[in-house]
Protein backbone atom coordinates (compact mmCIF):
# COMPACT_ATOMS: atom_id res chain seq x y z
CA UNK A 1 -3.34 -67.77 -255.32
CA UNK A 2 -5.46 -69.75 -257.94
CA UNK A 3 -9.18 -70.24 -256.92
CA UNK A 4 -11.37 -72.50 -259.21
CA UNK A 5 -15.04 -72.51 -260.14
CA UNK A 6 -14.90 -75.06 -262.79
CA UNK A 7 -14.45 -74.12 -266.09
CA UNK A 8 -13.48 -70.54 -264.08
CA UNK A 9 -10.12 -69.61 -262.68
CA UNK A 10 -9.33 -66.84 -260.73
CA UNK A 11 -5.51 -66.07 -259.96
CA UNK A 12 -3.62 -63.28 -257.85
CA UNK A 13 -0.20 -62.93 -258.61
CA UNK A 14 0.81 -61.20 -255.82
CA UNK A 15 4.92 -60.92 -255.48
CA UNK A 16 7.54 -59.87 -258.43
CA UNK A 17 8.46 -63.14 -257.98
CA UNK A 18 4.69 -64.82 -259.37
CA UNK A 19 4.56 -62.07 -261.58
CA UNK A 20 8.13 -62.90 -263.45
CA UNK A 21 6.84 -66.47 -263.33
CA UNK A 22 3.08 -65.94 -265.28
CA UNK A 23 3.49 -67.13 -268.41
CA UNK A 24 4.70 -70.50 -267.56
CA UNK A 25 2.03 -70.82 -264.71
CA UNK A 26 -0.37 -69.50 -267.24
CA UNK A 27 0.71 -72.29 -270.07
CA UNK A 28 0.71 -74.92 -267.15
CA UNK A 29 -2.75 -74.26 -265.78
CA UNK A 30 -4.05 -74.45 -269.54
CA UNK A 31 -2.67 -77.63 -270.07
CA UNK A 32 -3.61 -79.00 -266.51
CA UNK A 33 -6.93 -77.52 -266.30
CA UNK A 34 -8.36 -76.27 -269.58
CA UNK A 35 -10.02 -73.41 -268.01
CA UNK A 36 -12.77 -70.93 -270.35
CA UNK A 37 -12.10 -68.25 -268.50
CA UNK A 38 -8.63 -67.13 -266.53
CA UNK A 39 -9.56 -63.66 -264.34
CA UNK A 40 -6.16 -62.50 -263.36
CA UNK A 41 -7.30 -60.20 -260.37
CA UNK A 42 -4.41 -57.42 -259.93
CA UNK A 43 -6.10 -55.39 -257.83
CA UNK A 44 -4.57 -56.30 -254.22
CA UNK A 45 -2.65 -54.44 -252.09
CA UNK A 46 0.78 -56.61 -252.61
CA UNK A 47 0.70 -55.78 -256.00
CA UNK A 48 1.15 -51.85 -255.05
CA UNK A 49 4.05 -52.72 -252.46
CA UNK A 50 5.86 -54.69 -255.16
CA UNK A 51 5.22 -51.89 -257.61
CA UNK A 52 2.83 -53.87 -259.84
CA UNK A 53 0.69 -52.85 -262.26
CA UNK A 54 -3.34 -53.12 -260.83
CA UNK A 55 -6.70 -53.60 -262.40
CA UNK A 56 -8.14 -56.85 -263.52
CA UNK A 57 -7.10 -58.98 -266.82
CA UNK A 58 -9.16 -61.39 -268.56
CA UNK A 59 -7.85 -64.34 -270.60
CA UNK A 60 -10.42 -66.01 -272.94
CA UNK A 61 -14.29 -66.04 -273.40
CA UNK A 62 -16.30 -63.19 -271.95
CA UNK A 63 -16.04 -63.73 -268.61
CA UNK A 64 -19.31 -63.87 -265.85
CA UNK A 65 -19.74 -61.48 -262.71
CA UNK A 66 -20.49 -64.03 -261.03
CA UNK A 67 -20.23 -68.27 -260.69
CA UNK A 68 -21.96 -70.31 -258.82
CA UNK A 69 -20.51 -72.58 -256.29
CA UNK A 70 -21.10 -75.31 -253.63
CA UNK A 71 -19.77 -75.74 -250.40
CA UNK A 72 -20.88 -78.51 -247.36
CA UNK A 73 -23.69 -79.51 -249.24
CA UNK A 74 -24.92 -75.32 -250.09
CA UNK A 75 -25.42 -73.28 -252.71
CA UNK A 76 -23.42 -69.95 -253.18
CA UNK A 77 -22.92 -67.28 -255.98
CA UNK A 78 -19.90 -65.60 -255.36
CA UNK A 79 -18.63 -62.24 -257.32
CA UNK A 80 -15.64 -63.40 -259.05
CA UNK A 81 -14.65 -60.04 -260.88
CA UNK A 82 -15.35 -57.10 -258.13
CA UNK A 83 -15.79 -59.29 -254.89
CA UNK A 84 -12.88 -59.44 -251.93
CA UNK A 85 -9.57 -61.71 -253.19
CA UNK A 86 -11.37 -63.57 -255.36
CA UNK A 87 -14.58 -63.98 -254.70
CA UNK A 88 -14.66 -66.67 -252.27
CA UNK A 89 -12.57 -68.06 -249.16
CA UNK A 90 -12.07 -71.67 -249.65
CA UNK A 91 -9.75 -72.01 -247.22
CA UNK A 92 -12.46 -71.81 -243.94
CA UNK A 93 -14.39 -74.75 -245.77
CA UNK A 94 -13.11 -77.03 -243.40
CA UNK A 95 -14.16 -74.55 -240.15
CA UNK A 96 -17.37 -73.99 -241.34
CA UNK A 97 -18.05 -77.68 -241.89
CA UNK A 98 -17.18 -78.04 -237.88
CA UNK A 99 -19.37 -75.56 -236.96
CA UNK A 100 -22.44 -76.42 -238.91
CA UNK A 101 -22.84 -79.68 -236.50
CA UNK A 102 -22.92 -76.96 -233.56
CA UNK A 103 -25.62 -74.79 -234.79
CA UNK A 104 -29.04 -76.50 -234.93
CA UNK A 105 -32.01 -74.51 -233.15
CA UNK A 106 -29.18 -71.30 -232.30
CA UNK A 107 -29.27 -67.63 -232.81
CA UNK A 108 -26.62 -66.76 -234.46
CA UNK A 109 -24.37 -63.72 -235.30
CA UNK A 110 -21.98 -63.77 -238.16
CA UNK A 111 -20.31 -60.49 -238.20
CA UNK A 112 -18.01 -59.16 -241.54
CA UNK A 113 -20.19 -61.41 -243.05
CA UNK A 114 -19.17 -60.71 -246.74
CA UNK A 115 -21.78 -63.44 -249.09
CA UNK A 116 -22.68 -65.49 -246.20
CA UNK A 117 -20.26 -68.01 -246.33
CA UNK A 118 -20.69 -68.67 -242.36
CA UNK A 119 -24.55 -67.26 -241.62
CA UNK A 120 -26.25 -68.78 -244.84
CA UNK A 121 -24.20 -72.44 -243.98
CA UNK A 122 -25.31 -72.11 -240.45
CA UNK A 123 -29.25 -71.29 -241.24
CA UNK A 124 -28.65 -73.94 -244.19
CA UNK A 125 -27.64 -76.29 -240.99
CA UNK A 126 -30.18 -75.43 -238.51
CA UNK A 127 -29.75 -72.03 -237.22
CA UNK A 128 -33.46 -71.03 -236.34
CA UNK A 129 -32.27 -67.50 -237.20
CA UNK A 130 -29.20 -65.65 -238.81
CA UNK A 131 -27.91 -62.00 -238.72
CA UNK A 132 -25.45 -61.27 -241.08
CA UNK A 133 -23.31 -57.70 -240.62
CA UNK A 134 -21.31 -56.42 -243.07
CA UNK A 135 -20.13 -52.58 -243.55
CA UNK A 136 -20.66 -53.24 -247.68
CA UNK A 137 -23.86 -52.74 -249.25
CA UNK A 138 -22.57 -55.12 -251.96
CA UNK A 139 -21.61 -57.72 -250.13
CA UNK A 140 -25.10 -57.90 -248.11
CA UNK A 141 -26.86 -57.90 -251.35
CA UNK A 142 -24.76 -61.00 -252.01
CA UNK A 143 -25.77 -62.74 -248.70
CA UNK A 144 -29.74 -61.64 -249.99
CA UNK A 145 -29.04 -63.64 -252.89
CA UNK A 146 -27.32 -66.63 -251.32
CA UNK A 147 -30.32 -67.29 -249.13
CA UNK A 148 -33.07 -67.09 -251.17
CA UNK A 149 -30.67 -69.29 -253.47
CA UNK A 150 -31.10 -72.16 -250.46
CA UNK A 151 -34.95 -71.10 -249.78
CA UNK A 152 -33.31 -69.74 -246.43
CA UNK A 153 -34.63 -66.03 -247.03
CA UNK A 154 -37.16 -66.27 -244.14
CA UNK A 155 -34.46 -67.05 -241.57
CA UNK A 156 -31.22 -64.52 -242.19
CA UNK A 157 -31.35 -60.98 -241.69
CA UNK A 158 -28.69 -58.42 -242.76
CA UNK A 159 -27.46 -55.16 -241.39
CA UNK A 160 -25.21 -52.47 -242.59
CA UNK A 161 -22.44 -50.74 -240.81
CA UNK A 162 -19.41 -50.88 -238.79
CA UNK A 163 -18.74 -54.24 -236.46
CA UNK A 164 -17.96 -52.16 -233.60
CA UNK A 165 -21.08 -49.58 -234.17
CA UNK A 166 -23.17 -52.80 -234.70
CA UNK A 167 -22.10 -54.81 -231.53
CA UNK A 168 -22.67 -51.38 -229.85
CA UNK A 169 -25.95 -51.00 -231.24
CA UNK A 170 -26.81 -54.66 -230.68
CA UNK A 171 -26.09 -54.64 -226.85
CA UNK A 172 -28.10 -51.02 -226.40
CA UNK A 173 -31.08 -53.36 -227.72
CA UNK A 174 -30.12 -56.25 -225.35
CA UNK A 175 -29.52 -58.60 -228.20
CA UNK A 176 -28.45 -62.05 -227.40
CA UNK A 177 -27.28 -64.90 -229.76
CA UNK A 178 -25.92 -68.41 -228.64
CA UNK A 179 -23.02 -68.27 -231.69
CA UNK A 180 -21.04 -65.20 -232.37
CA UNK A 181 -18.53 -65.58 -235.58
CA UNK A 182 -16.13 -63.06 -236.20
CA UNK A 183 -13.79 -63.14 -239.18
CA UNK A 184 -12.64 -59.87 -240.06
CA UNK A 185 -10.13 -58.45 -242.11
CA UNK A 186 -6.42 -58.55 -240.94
CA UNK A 187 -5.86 -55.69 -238.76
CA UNK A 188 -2.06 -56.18 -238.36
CA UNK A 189 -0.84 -55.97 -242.33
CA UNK A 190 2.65 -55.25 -241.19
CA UNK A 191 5.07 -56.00 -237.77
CA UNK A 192 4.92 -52.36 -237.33
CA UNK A 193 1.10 -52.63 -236.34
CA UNK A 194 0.72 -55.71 -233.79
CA UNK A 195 0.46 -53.34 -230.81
CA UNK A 196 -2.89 -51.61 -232.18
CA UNK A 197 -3.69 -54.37 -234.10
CA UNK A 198 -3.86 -56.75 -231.43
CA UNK A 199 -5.98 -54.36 -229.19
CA UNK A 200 -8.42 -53.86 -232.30
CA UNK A 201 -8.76 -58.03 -231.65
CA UNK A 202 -9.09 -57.81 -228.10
CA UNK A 203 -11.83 -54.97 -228.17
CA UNK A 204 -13.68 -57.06 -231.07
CA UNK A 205 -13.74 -59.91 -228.89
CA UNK A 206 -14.51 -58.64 -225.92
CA UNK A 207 -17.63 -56.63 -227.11
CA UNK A 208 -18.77 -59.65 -229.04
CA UNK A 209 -18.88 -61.98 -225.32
CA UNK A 210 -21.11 -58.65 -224.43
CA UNK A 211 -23.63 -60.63 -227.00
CA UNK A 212 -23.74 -63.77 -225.95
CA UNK A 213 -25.79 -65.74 -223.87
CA UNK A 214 -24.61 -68.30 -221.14
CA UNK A 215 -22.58 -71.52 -222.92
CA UNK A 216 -22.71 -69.82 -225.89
CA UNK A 217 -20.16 -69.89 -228.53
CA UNK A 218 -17.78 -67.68 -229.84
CA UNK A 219 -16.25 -67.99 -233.78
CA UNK A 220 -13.25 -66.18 -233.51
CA UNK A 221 -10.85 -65.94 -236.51
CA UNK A 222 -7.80 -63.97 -237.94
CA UNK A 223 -6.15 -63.89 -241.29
CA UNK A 224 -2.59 -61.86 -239.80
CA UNK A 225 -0.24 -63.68 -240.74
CA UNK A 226 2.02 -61.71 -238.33
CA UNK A 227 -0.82 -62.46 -235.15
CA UNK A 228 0.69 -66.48 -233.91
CA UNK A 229 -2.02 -68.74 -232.62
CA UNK A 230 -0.56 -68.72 -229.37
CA UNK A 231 -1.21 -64.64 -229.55
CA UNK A 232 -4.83 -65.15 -230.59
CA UNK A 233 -5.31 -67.65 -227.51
CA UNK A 234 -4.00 -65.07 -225.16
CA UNK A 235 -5.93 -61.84 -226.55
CA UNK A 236 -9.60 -63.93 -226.56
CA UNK A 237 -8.56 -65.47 -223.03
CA UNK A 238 -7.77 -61.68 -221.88
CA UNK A 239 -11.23 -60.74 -223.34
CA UNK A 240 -13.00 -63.97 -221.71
CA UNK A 241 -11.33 -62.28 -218.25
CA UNK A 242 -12.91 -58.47 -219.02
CA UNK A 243 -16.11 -59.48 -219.76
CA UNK A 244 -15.99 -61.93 -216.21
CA UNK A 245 -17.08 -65.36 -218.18
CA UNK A 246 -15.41 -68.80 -217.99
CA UNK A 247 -14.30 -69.86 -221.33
CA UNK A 248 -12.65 -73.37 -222.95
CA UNK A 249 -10.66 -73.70 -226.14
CA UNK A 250 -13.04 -76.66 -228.08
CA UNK A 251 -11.20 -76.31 -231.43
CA UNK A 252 -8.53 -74.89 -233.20
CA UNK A 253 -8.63 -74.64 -237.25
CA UNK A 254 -6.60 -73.15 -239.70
CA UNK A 255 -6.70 -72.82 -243.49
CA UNK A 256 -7.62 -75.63 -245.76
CA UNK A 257 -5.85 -78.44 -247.19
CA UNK A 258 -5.37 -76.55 -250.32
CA UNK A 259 -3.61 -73.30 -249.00
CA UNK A 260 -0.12 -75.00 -248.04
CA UNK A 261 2.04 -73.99 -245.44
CA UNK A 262 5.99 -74.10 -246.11
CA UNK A 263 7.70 -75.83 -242.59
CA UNK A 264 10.24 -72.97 -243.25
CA UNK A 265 7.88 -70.53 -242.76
CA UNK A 266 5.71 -70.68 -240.23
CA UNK A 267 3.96 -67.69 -240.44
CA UNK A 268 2.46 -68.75 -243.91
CA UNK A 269 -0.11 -70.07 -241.46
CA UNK A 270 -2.06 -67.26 -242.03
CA UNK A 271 -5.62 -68.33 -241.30
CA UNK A 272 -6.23 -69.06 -237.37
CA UNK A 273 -9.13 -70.54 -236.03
CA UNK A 274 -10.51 -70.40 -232.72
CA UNK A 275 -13.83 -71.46 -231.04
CA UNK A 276 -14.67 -70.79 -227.73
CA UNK A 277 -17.40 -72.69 -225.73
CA UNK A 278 -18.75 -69.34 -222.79
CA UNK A 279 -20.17 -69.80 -219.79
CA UNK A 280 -21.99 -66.49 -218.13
CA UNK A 281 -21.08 -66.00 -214.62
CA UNK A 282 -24.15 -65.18 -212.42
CA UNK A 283 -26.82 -65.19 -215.10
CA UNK A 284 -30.18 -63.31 -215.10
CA UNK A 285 -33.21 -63.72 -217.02
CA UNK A 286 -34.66 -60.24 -218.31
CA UNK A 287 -38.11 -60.50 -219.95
CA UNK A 288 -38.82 -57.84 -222.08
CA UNK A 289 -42.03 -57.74 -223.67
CA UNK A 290 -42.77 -61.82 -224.77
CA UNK A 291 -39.20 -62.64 -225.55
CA UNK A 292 -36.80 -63.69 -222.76
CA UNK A 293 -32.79 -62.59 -223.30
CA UNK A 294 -30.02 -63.32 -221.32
CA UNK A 295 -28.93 -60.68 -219.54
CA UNK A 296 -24.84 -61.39 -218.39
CA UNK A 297 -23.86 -59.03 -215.49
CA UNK A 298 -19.92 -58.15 -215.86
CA UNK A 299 -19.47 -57.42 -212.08
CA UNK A 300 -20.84 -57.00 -208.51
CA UNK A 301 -20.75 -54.06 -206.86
CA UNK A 302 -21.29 -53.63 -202.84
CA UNK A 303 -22.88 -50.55 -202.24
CA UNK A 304 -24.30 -49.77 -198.46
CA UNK A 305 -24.01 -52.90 -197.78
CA UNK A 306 -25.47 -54.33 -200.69
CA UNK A 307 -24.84 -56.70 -203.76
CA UNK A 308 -26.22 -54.60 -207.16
CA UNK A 309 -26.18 -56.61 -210.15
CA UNK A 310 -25.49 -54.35 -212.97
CA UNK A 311 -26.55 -55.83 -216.24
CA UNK A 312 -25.07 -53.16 -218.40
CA UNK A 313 -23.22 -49.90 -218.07
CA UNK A 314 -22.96 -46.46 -219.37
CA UNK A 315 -20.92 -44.14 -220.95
CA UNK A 316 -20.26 -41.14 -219.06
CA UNK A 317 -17.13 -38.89 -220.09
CA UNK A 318 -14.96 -39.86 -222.88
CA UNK A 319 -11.50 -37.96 -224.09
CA UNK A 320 -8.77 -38.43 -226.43
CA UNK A 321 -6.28 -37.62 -223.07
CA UNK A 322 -6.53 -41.16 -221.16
CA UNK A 323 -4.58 -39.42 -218.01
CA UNK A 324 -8.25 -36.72 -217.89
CA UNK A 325 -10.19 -39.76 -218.33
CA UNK A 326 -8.31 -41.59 -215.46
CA UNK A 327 -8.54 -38.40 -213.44
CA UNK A 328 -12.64 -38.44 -213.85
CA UNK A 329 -12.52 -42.10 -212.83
CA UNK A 330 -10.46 -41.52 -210.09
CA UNK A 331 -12.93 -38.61 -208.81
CA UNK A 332 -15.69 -40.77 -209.22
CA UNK A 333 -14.38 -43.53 -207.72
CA UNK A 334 -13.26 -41.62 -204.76
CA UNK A 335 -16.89 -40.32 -204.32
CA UNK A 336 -18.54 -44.10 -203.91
CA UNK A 337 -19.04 -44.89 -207.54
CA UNK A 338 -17.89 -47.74 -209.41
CA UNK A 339 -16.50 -47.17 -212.26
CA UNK A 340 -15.06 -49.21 -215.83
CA UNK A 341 -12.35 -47.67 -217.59
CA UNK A 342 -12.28 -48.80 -221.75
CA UNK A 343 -9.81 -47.43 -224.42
CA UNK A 344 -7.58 -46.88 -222.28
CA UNK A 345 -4.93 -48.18 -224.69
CA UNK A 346 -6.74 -48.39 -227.56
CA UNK A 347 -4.94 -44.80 -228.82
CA UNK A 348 -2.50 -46.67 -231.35
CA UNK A 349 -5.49 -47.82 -233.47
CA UNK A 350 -7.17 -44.66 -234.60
CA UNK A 351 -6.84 -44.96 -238.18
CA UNK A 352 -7.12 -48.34 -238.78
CA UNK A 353 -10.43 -48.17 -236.57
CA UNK A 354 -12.96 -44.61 -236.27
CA UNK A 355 -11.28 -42.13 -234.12
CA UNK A 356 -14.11 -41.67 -232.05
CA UNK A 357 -13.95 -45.39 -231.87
CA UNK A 358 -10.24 -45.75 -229.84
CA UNK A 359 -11.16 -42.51 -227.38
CA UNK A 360 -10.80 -43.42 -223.31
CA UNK A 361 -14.19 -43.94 -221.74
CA UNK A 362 -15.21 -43.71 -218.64
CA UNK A 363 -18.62 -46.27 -217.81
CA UNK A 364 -21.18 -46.35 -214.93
CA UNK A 365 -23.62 -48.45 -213.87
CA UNK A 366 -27.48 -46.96 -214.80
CA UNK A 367 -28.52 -46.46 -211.14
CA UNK A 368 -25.25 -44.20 -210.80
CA UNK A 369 -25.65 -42.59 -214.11
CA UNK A 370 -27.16 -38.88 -212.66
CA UNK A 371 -24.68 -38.65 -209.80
CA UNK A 372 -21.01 -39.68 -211.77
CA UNK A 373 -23.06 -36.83 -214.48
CA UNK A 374 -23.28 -34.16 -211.67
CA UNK A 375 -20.33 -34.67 -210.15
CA UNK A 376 -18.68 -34.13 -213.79
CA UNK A 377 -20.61 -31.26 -214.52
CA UNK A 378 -19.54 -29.74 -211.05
CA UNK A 379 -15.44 -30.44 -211.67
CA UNK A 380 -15.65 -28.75 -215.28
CA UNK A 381 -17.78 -25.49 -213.71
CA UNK A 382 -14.99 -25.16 -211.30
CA UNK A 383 -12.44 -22.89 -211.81
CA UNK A 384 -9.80 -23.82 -214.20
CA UNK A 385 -6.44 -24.77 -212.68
CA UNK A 386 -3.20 -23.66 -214.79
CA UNK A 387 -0.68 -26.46 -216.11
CA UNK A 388 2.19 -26.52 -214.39
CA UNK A 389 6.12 -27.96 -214.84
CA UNK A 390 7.55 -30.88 -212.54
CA UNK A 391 10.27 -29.38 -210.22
CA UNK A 392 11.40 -33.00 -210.31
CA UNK A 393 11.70 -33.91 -213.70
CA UNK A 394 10.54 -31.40 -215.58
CA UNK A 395 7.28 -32.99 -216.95
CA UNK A 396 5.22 -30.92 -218.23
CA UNK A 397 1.39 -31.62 -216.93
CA UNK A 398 -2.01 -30.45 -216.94
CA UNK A 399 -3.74 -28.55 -214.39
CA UNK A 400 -6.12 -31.24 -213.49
CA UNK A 401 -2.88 -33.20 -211.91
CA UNK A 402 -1.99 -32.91 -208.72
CA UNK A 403 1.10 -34.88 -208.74
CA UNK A 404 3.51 -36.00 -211.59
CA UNK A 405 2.49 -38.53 -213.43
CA UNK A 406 5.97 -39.57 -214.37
CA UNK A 407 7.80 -39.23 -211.45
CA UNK A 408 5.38 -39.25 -208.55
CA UNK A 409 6.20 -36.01 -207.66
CA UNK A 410 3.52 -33.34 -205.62
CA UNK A 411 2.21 -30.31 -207.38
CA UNK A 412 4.04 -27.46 -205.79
């Protein structure tokens, strides 16, 4: 990869193959491009696979922390010695151009932020206000920096922490923006990870429709090379369908011009694009205070007779064993309440995402919150039932179970 910023290059040599190749490509690019500077950024992740030396090299005069850039008509500083590959992503230059015609008067989220190549473009464009959310103090201090670069200072925000602690945190506050943008960082690195990989998409996309209002837009992207487009399609259509709203595909992008793709291999198509135009099924207006949000119920639930709109749920019993935490939601269920099971699957992603994070939930509506509570309460005081072995098959279960979950069979 060979980024430049003028009289600046930045290259990552990435294979054995690149690296048994650098002193010609070094020799060519001098004679091609003259560059001052060459910043030979070792410090990736490939590099260690292919047993390559890390750290970063410098060819030539002293070289700067940082270079200035411009990109749709913007102003940027990017951080060309410590920042992520290096420094900048050229390659969504052509996405963000298509979304900065979308984004005039919105509220707008733009989570993994990094600099603010999305939120600063967007307020830069329109955007009557910004939040950028990042989980590196560095990179947020970048975004600072890019928007008072633009005068734009007065109009993006930034917040620290985890995407899925933030979305959480955003929806507790009943948040709503009209464009959500997520581009994080590839969550399937190898084949051996698309199972908990692509769940770690589908729970990022589904709490991100949480935030938006009705025909709002969702940004979603992914840089796995091993996740297809057609895969993408199908995990933010399957989150559309959780979170009960009506979406269309309006455009598809991928990487830039200047990041080629090989016919021969396909899956060089690394960057994947994906916008989504929302619609909120039976919408509500909540005012709180002066401001009006829009609240998006998931679901309604007949009750005595009754349609109650539930605007937002809660967490009421959460376990690392998804067949307890389908036993709690069957004993609720079976007492009246309505329940929504989440995580259920999500087990194969601890690591890559907070343990705590990927543990089965089981989620109430607020009116129901004190009953599903004492019911709970009431099953744990009672007396402890020992685990037991399937006559059938052998399984060996908990005492909660009353029949085999593998076979079907009935507790003895």
């Amino acid at each position: 990869m060979i980024d430049r910023f003028d009289d600046v290059l930045v290259v990552q040599l990435n294979t054995a193959g690149m690296e048994a190749v650098r002193e010609p490509l070094l020799d060519a690019l001098d004679k091609v491009l003259s560059p001052r500077v060459v910043v030979l950024r070792h410090d990736t992740s490939g590099r260690r696979m292919e047993g390559l030396e890390g750290g970063v090299e410098v060819l030539g005069d002293e070289p700067p922390e940082s270079v200035e850039l411009e990109e749709n008509g913007v102003r940027f500083i990017a951080p060309v010695m410590d920042g992520q590959k290096t420094g900048w992503f050229f390659d969504h230059r052509a996405n963000r151009s298509w979304l900065n015609g979308l984004v005039a008067g919105k509220r707008v989220l733009d989570l993994f932020s990094y600099v603010g190549g999305w939120g600063v473009q967007a307020a830069a464009h329109g955007a009557s206000e910004v939040l950028c959310v990042d989980a590196s103090e560095r990179a947020l201090q970048g975004v600072a920096e890019n928007a008072e670069l633009n005068g734009l200072q007065e109009r993006v925000a930034v917040g620290e922490g985890d995407a899925f602690e933030a979305l959480a945190a955003l929806k507790a506050d009943d948040e709503r923006f009209d464009v959500v943008i997520l581009d994080p960082p590839a969550f399937i690195k190898k084949r051996k990870d698309m199972a908990a990989g692509e769940r770690a998409y589908g729970r990022l996309n589904r709490e991100a429709m949480r935030l938006l209002g009705r025909d709002g837009l969702l940004v979603s992207a992914s840089c796995s090379m091993h996740l297809g487009m057609d895969r993408l399609t199908d995990v933010v259509r399957g989150a559309a369908r959780h979170q009960d709203r009506h979406g269309q595909v309006i455009f598809q992008g991928h990487q830039g011009l200047t990041t080629r793709c090989i016919p021969r291999f396909p899956r060089r198509l690394i960057l994947r694009r994906w916008g989504c135009a929302s619609s909120a099924t039976r919408p509500c207006i909540k005012h709180l205070g002066s401001s009006p949000f829009l609240a998006v119920p998931r679901s309604d639930h007949h009750e005595e007779g009754r349609v109650v709109k539930d605007f937002d749920f809660v967490r009421v019993f959460a376990h690392s064993n998804p067949l307890l935490v389908s036993h709690v939601a069957n004993l609720l269920e079976s007492a009246g309440i309505p329940v929504e099971r989440r995580n259920m699957t999500l087990g194969g992603a601890s690591g890559e995402l907070p343990p705590a994070e990927c543990e089965p939930e089981v989620w109430v509506a607020p009116h129901n919150r004190a009953r599903a509570e004492a019911l709970i309460r009431e099953t744990e005081k009672g007396e402890a039932r020992p685990d037991w072995v399937c006559p059938g098959c052998g399984e060996a279960l908990e005492g909660v179970f009353d029949c085999c979950w593998n076979c079907g069979r009935d507790r003895p």
